[in-house]
PDB file of N, CA and C in Angstrom:
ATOM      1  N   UNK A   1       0.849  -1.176   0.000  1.00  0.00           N
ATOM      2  CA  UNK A   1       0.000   0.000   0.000  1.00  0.00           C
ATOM      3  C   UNK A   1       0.893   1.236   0.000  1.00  0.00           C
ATOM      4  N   UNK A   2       0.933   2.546  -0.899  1.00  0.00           N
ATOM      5  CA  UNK A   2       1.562   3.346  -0.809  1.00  0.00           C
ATOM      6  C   UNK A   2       0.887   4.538   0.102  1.00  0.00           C
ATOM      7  N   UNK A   3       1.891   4.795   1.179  1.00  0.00           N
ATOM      8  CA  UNK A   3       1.437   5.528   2.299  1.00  0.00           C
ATOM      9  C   UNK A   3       2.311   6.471   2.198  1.00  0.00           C
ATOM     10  N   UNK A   4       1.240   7.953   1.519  1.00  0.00           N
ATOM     11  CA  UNK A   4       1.868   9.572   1.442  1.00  0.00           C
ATOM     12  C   UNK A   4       2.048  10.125   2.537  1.00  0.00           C
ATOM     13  N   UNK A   5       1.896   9.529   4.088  1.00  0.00           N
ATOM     14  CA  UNK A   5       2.136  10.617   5.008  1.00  0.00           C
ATOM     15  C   UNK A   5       3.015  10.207   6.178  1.00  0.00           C
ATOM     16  N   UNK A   6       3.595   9.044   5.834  1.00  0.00           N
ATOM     17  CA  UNK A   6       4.108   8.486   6.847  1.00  0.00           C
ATOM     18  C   UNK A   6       3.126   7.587   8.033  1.00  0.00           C
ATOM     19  N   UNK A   7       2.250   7.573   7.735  1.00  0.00           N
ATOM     20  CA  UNK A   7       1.090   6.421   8.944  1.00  0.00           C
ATOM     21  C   UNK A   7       1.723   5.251   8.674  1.00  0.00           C
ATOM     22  N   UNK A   8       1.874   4.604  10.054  1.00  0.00           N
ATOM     23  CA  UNK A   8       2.504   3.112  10.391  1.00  0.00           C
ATOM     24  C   UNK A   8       1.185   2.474  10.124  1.00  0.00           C
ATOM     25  N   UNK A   9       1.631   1.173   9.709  1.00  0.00           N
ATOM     26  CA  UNK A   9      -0.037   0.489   9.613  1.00  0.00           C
ATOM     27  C   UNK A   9      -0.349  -0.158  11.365  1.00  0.00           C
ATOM     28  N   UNK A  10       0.862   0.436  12.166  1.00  0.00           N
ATOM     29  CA  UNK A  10       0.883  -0.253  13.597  1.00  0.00           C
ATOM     30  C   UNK A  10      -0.301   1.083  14.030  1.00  0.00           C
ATOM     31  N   UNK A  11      -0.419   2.644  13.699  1.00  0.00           N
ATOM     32  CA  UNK A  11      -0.911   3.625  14.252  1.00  0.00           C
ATOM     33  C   UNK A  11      -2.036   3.501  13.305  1.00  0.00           C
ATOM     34  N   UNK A  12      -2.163   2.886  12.192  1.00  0.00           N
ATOM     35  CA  UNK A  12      -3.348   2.757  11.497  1.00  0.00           C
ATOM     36  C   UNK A  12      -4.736   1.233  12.375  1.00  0.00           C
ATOM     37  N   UNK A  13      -3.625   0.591  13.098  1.00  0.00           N
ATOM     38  CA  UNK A  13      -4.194  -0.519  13.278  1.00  0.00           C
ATOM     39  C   UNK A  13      -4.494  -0.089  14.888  1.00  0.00           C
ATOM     40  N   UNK A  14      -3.894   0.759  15.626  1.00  0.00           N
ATOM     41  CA  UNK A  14      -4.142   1.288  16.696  1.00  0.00           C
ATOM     42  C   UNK A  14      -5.284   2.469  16.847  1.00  0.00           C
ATOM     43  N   UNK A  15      -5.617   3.125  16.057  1.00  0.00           N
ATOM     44  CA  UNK A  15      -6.603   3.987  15.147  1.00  0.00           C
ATOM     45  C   UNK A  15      -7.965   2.924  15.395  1.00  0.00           C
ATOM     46  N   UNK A  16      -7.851   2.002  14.760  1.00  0.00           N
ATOM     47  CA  UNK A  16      -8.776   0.768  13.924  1.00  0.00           C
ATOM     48  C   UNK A  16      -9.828   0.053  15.294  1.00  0.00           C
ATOM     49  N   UNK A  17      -8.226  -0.277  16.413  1.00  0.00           N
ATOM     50  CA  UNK A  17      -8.634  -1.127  17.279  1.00  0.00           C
ATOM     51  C   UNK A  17      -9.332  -0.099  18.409  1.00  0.00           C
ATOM     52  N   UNK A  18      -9.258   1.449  18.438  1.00  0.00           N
ATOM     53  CA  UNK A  18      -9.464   2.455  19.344  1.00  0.00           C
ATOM     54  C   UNK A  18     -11.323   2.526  18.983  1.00  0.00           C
ATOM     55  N   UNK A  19     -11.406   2.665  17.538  1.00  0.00           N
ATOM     56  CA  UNK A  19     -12.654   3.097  17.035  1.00  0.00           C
ATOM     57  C   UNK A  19     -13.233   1.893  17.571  1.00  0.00           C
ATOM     58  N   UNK A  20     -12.840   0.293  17.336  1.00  0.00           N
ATOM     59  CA  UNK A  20     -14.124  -0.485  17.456  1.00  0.00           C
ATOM     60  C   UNK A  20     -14.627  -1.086  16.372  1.00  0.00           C
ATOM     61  N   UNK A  21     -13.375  -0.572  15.687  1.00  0.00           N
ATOM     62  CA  UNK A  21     -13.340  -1.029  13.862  1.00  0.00           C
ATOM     63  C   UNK A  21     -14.311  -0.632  13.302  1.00  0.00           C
ATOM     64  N   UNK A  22     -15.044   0.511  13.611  1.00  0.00           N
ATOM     65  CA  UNK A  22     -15.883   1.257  12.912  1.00  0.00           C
ATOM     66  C   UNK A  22     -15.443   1.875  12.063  1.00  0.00           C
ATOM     67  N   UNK A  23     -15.364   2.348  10.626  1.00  0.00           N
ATOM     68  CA  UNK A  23     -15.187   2.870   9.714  1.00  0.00           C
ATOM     69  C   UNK A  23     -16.167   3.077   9.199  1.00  0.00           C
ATOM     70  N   UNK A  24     -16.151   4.854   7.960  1.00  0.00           N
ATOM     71  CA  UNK A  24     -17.071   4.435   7.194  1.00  0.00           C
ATOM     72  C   UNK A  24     -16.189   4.625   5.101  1.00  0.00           C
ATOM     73  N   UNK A  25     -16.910   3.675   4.720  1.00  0.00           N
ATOM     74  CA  UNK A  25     -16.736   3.388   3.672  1.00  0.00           C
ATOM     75  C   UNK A  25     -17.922   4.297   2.666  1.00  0.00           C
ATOM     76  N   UNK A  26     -17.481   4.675   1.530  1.00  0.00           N
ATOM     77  CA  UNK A  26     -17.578   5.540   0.411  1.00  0.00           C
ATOM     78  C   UNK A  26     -17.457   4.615  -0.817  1.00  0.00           C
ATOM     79  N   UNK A  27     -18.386   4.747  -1.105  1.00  0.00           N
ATOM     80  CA  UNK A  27     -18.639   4.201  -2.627  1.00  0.00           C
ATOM     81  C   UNK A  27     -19.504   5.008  -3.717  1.00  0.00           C
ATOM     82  N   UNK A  28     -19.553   4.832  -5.175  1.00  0.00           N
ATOM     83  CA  UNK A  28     -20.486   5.983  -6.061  1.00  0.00           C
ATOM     84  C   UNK A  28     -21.687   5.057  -5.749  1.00  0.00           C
ATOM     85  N   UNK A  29     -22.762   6.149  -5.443  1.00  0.00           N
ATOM     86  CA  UNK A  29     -24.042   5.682  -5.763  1.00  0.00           C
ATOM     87  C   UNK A  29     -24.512   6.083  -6.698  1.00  0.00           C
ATOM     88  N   UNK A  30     -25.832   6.657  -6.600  1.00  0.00           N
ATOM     89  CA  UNK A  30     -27.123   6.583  -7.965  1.00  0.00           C
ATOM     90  C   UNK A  30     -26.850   7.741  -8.185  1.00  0.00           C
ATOM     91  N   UNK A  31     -26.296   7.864  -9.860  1.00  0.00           N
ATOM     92  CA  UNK A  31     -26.802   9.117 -10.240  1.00  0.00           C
ATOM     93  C   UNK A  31     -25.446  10.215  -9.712  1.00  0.00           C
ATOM     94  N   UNK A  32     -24.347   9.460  -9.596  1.00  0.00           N
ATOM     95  CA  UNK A  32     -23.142   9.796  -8.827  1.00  0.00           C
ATOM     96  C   UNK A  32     -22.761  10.676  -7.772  1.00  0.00           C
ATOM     97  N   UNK A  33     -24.169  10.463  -6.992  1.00  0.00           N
ATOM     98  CA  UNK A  33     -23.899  10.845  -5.682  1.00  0.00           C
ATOM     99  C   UNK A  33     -23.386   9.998  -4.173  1.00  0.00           C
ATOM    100  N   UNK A  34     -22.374   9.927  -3.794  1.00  0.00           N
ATOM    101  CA  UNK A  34     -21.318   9.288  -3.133  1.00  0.00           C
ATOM    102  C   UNK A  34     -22.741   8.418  -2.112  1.00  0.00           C
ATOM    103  N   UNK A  35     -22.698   7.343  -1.866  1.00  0.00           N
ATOM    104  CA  UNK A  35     -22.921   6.235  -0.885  1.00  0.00           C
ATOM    105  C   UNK A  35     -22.283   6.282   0.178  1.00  0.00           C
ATOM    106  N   UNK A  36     -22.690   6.353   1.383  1.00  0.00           N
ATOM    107  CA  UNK A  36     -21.123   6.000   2.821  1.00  0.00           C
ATOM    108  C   UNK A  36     -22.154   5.677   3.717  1.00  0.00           C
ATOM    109  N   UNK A  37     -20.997   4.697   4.200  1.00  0.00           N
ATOM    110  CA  UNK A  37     -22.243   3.787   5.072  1.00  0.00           C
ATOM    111  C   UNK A  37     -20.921   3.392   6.702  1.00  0.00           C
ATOM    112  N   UNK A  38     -21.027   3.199   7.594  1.00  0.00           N
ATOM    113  CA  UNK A  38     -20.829   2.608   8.375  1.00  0.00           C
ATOM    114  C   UNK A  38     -20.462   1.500   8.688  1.00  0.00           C
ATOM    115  N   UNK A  39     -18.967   0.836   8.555  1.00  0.00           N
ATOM    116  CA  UNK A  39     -19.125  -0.939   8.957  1.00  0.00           C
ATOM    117  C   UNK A  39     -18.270  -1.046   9.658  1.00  0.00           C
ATOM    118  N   UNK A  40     -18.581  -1.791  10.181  1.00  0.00           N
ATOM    119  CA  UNK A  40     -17.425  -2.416  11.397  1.00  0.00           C
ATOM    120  C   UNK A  40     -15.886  -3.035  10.719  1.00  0.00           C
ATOM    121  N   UNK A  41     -15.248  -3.208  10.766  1.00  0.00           N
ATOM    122  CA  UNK A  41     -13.940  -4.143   9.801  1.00  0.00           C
ATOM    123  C   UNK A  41     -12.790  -4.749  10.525  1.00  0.00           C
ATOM    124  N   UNK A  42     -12.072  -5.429  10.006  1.00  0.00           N
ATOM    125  CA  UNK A  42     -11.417  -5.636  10.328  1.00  0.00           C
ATOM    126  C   UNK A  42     -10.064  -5.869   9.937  1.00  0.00           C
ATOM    127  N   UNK A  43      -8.864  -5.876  10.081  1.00  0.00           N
ATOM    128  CA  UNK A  43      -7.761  -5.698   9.233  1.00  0.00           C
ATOM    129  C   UNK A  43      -7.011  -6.907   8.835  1.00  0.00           C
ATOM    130  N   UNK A  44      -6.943  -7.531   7.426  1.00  0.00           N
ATOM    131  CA  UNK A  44      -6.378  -8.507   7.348  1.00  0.00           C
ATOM    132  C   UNK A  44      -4.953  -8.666   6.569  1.00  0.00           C
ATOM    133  N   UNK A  45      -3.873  -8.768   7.428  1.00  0.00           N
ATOM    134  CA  UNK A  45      -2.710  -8.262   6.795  1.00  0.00           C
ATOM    135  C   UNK A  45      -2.539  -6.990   6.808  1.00  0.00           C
ATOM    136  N   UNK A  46      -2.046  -6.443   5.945  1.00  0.00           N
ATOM    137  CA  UNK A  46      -1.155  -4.736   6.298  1.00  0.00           C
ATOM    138  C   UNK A  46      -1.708  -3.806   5.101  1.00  0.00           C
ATOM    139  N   UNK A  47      -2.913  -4.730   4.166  1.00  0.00           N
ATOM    140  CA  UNK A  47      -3.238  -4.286   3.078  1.00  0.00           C
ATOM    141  C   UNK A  47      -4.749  -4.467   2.897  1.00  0.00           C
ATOM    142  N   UNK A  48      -5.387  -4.682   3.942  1.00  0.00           N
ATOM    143  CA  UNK A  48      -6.917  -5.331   3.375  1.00  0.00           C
ATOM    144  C   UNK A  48      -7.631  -5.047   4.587  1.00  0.00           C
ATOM    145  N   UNK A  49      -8.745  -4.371   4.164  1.00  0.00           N
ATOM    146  CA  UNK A  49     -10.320  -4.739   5.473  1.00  0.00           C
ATOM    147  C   UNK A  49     -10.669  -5.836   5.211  1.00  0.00           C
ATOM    148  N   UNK A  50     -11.369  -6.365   5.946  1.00  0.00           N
ATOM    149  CA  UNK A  50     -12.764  -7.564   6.061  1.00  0.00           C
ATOM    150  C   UNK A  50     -13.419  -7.273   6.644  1.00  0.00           C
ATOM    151  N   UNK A  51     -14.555  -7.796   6.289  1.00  0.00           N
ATOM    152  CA  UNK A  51     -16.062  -7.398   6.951  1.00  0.00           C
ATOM    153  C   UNK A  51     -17.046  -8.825   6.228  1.00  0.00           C
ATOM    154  N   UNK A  52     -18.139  -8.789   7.066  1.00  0.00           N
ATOM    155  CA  UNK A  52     -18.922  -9.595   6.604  1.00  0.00           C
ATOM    156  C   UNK A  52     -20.732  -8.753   6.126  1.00  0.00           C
ATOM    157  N   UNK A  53     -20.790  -8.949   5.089  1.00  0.00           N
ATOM    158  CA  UNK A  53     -22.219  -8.065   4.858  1.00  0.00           C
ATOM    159  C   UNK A  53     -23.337  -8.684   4.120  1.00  0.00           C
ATOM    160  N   UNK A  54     -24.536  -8.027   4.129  1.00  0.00           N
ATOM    161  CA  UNK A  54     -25.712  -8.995   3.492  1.00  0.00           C
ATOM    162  C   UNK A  54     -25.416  -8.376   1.956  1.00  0.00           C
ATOM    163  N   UNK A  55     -25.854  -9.300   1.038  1.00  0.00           N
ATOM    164  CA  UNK A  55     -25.145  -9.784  -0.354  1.00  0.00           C
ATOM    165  C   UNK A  55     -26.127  -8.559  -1.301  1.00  0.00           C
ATOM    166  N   UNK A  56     -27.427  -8.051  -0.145  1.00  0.00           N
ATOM    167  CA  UNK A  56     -28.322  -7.418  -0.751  1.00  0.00           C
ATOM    168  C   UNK A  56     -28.630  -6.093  -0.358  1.00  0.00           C
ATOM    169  N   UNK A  57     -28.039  -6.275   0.256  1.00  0.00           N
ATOM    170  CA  UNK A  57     -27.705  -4.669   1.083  1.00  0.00           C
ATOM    171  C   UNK A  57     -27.427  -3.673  -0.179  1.00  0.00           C
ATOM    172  N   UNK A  58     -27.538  -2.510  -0.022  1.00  0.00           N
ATOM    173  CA  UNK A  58     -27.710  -1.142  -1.004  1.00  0.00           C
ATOM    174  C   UNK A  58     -25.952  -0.918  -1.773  1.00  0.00           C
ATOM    175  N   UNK A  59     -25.798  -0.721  -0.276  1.00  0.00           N
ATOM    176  CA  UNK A  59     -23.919  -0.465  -0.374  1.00  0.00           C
ATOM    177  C   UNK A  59     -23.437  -2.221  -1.353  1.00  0.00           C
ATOM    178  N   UNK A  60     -23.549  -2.986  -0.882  1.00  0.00           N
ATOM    179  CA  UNK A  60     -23.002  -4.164  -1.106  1.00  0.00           C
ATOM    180  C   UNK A  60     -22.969  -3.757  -2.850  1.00  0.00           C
ATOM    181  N   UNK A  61     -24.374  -3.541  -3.298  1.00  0.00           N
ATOM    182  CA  UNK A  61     -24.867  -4.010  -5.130  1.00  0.00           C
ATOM    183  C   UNK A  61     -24.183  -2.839  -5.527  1.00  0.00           C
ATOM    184  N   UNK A  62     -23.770  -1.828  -5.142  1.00  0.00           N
ATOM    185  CA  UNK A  62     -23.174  -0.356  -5.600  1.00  0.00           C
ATOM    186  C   UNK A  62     -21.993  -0.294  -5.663  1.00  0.00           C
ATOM    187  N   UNK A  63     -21.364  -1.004  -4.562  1.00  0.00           N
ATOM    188  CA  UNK A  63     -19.624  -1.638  -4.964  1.00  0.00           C
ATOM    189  C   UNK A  63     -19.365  -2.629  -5.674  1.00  0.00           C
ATOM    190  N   UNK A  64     -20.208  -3.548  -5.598  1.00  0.00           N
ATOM    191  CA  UNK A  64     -20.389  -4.613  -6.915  1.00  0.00           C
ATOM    192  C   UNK A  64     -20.074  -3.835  -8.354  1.00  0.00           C
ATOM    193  N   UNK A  65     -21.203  -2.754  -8.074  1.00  0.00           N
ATOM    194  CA  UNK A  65     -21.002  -2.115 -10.014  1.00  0.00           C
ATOM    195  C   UNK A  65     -19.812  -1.229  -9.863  1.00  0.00           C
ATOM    196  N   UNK A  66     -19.591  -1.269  -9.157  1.00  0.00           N
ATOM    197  CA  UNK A  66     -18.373   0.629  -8.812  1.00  0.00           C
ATOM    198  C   UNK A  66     -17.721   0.352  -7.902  1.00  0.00           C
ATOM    199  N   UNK A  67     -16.281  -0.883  -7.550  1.00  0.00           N
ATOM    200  CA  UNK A  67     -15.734  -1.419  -6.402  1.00  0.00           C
ATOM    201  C   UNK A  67     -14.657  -0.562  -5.744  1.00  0.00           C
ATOM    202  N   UNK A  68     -14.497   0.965  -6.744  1.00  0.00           N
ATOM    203  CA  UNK A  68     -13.376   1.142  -5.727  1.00  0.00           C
ATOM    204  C   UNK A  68     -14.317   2.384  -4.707  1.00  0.00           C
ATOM    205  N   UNK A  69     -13.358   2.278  -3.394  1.00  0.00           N
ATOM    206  CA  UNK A  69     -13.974   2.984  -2.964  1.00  0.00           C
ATOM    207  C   UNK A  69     -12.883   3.977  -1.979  1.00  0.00           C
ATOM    208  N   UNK A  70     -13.540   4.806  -1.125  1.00  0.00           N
ATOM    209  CA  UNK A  70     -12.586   5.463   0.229  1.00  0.00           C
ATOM    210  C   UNK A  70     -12.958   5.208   1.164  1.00  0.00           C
ATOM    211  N   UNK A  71     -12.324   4.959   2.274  1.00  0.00           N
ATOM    212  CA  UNK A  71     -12.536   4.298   3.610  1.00  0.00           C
ATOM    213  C   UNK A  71     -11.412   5.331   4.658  1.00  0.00           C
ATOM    214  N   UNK A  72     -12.965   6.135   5.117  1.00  0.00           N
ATOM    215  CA  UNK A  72     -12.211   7.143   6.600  1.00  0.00           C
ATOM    216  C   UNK A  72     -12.485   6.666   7.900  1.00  0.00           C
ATOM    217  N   UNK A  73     -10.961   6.168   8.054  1.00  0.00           N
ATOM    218  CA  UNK A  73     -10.953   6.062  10.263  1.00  0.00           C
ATOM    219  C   UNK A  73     -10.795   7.293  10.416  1.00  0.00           C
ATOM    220  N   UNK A  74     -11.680   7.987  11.637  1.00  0.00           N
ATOM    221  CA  UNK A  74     -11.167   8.824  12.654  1.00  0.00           C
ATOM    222  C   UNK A  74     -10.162   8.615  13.437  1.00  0.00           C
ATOM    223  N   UNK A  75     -10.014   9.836  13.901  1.00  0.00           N
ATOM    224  CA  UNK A  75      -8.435   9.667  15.066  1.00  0.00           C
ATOM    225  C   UNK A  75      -9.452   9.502  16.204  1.00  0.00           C
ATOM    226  N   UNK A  76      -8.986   8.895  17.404  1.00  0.00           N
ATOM    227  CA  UNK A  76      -9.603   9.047  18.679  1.00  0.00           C
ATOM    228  C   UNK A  76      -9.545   9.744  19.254  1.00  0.00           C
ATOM    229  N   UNK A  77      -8.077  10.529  18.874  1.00  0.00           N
ATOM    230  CA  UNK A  77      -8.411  12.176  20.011  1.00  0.00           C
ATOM    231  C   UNK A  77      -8.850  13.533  18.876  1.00  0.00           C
ATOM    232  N   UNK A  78      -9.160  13.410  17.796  1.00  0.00           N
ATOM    233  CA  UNK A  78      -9.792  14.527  17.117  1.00  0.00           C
ATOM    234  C   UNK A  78     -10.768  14.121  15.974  1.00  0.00           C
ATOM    235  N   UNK A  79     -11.876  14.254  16.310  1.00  0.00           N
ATOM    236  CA  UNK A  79     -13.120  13.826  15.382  1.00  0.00           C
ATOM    237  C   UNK A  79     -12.739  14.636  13.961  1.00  0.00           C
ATOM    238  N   UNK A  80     -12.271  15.558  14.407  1.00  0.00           N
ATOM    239  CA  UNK A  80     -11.647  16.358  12.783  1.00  0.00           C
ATOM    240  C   UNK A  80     -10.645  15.566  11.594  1.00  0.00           C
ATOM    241  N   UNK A  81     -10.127  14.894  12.347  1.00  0.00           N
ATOM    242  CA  UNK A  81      -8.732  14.311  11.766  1.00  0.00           C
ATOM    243  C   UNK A  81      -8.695  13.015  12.233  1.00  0.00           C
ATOM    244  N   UNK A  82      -8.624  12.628  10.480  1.00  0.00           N
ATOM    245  CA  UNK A  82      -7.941  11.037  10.967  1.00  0.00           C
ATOM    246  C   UNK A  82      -7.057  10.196   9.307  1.00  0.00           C
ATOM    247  N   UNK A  83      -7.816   8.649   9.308  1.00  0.00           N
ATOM    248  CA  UNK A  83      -6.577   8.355   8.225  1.00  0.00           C
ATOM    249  C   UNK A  83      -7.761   8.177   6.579  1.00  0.00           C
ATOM    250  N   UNK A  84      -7.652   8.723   5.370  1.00  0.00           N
ATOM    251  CA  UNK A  84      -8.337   7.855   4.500  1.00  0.00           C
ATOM    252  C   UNK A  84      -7.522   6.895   3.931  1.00  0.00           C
ATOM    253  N   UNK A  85      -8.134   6.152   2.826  1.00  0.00           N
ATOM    254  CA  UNK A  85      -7.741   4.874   2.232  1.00  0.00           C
ATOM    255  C   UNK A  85      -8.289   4.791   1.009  1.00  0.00           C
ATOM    256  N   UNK A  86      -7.761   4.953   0.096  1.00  0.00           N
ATOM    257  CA  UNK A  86      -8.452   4.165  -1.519  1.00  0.00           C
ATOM    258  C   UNK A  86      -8.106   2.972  -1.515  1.00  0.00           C
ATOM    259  N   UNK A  87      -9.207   2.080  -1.838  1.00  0.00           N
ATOM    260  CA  UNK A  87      -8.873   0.852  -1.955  1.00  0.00           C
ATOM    261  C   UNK A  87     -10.000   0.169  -2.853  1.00  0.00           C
ATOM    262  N   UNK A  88      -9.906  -0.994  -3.296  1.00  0.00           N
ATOM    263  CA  UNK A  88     -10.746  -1.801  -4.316  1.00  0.00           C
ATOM    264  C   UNK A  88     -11.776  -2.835  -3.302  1.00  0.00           C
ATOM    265  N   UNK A  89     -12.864  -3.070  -3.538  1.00  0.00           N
ATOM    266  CA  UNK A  89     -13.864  -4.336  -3.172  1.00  0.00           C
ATOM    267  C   UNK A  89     -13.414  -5.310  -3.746  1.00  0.00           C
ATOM    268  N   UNK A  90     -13.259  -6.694  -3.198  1.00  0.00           N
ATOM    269  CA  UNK A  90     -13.653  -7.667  -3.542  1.00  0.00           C
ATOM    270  C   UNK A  90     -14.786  -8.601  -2.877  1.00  0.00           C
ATOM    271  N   UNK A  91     -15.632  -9.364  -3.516  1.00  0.00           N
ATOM    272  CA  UNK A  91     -16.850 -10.254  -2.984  1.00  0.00           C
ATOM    273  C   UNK A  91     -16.839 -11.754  -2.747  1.00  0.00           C
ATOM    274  N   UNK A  92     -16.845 -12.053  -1.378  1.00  0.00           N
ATOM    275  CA  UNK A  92     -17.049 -13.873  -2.119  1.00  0.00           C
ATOM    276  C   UNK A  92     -18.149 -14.197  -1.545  1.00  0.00           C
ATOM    277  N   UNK A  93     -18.950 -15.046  -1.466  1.00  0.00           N
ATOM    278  CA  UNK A  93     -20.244 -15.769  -0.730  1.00  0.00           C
ATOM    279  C   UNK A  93     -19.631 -16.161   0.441  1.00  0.00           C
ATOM    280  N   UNK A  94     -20.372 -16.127   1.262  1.00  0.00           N
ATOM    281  CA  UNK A  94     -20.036 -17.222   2.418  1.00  0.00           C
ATOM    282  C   UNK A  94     -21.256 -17.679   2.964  1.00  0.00           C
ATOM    283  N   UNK A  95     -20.961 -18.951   3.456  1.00  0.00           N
ATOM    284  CA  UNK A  95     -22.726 -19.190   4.162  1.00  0.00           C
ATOM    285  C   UNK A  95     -23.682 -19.503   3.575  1.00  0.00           C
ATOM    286  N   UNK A  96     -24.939 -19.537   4.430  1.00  0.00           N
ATOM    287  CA  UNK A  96     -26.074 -19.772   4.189  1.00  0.00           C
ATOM    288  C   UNK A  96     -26.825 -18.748   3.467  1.00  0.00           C
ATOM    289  N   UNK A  97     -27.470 -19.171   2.694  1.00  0.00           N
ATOM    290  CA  UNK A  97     -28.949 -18.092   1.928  1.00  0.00           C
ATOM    291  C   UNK A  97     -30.156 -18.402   2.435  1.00  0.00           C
ATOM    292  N   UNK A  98     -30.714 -17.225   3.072  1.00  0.00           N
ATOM    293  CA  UNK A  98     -31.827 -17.170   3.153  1.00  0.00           C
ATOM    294  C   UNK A  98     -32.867 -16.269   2.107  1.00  0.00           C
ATOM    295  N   UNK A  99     -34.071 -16.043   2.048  1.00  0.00           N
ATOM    296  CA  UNK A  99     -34.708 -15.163   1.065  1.00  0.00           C
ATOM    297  C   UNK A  99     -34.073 -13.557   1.343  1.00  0.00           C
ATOM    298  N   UNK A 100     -33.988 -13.105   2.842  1.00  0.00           N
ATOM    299  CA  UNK A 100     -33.589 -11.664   2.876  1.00  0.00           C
ATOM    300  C   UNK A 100     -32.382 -11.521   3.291  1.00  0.00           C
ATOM    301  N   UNK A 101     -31.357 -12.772   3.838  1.00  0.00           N
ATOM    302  CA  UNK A 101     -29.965 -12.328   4.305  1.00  0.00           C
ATOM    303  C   UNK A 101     -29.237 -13.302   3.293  1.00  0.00           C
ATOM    304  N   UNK A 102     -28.128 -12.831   2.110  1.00  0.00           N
ATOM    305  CA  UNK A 102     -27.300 -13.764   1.518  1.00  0.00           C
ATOM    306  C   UNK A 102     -25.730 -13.240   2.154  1.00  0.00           C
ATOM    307  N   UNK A 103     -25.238 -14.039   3.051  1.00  0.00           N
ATOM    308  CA  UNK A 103     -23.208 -13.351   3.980  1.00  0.00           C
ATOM    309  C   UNK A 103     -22.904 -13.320   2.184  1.00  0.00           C
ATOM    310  N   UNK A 104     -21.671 -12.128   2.499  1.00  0.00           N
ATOM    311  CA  UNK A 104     -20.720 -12.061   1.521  1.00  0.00           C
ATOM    312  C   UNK A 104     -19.740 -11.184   2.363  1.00  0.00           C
ATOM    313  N   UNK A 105     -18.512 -11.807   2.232  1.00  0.00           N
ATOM    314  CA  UNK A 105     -17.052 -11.530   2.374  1.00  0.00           C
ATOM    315  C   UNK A 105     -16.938 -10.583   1.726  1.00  0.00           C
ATOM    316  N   UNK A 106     -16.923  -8.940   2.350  1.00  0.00           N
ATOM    317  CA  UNK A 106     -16.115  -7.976   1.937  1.00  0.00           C
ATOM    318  C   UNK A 106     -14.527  -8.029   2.001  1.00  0.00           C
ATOM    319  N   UNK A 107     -13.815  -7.842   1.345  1.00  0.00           N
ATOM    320  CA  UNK A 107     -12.604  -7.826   1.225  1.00  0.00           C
ATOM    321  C   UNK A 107     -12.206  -6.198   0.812  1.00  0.00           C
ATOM    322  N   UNK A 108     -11.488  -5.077   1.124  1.00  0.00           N
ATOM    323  CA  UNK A 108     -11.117  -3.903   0.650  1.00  0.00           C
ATOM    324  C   UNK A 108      -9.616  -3.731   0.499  1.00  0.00           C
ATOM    325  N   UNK A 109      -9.078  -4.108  -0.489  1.00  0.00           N
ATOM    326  CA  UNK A 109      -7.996  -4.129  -0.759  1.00  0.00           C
ATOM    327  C   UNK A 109      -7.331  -2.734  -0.717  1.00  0.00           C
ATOM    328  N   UNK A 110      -6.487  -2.645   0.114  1.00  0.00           N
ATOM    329  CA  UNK A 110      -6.123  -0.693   0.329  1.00  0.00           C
ATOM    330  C   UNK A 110      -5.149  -0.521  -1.008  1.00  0.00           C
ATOM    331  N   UNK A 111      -5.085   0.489  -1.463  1.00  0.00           N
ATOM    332  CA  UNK A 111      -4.095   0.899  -2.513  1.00  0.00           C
ATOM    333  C   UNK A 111      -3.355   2.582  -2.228  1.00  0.00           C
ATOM    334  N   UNK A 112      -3.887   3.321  -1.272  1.00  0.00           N
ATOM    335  CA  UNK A 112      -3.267   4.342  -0.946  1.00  0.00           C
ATOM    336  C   UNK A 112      -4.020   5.325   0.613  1.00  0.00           C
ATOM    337  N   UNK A 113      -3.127   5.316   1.460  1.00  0.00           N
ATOM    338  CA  UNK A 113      -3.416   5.931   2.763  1.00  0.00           C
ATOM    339  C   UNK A 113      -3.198   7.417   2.901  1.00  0.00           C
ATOM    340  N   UNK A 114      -3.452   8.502   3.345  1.00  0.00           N
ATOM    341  CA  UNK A 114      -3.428   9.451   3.873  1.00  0.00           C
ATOM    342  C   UNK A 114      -3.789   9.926   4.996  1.00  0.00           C
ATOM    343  N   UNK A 115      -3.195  10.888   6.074  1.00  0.00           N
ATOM    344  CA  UNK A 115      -3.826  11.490   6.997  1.00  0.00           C
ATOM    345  C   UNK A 115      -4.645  12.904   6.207  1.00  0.00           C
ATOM    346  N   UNK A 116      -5.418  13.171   6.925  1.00  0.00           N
ATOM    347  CA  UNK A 116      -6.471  14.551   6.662  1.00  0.00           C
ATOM    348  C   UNK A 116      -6.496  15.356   8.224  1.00  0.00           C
TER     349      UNK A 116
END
C-alpha cells in the first residue's frame, strides 16, 4: 500500500482497534452521488479490510457495479482528523442463503493511505 504521510499500519491498526473497527466506507451511488455507510472491519494483513455483509444490502450491489472505494478512520483524540484509504472491493459468498440475508465476504484491498 503506498502511504503519502508516513502512517505506520501499527498507528493505522491502533486507530482501527481504538474506534471499534468502525469505519465508514464511500462508494459511487445513484446518479453519482457518493454512498457512505458505516461498517465495522477488520484488518487482514497490512493491506486489506474484512467485513462480513448482506449480499443485498444497497452499499453491497453499488460496490459490486463501482468497487473502488474510500474508507475514513477517525483519530480518537480529534473527530476532525484522521486516516483515509483508496482501496478496491472484492466479494465472495459465504454461508447460508436465506430469502432476505445472503453473507458475503467484503474484502477492501487498500491501494493508498493518507492522513487529513
Amino acid at each position: 500500500m503506498i502511504n503519502n504521510q508516513g502512517i505506520t499500519s501499527d498507528q493505522m491498526m491502533e486507530w482501527l482497534r481504538k474506534s471499534n473497527g468502525n469505519v465508514y466506507v464511500s462508494c459511487m451511488g445513484e446518479d453519482g452521488y457518493p454512498n457512505i455507510s458505516v461498517r465495522h472491519v477488520e484488518m487482514n494483513g497490512e493491506n486489506a479490510l474484512l467485513y462480513t455483509d448482506n449480499a443485498n444490502s444497497r452499499t453491497v450491489q453499488l460496490m459490486m457495479q463501482s468497487p473502488k472505494v474510500i474508507v475514513n478512520l477517525l483519530s480518537d483524540t480529534d473527530p476532525y482528523h484522521g486516516c483515509k484509504m483508496k482501496g478496491e472491493a472484492k466479494f465472495e459468498q459465504t454461508g447460508e442463503s436465506s430469502l432476505q440475508y445472503t453473507p458475503v465476504r467484503v474484502t477492501i484491498i487498500l491501494k493508498e493511505m493518507f492522513p487529513y
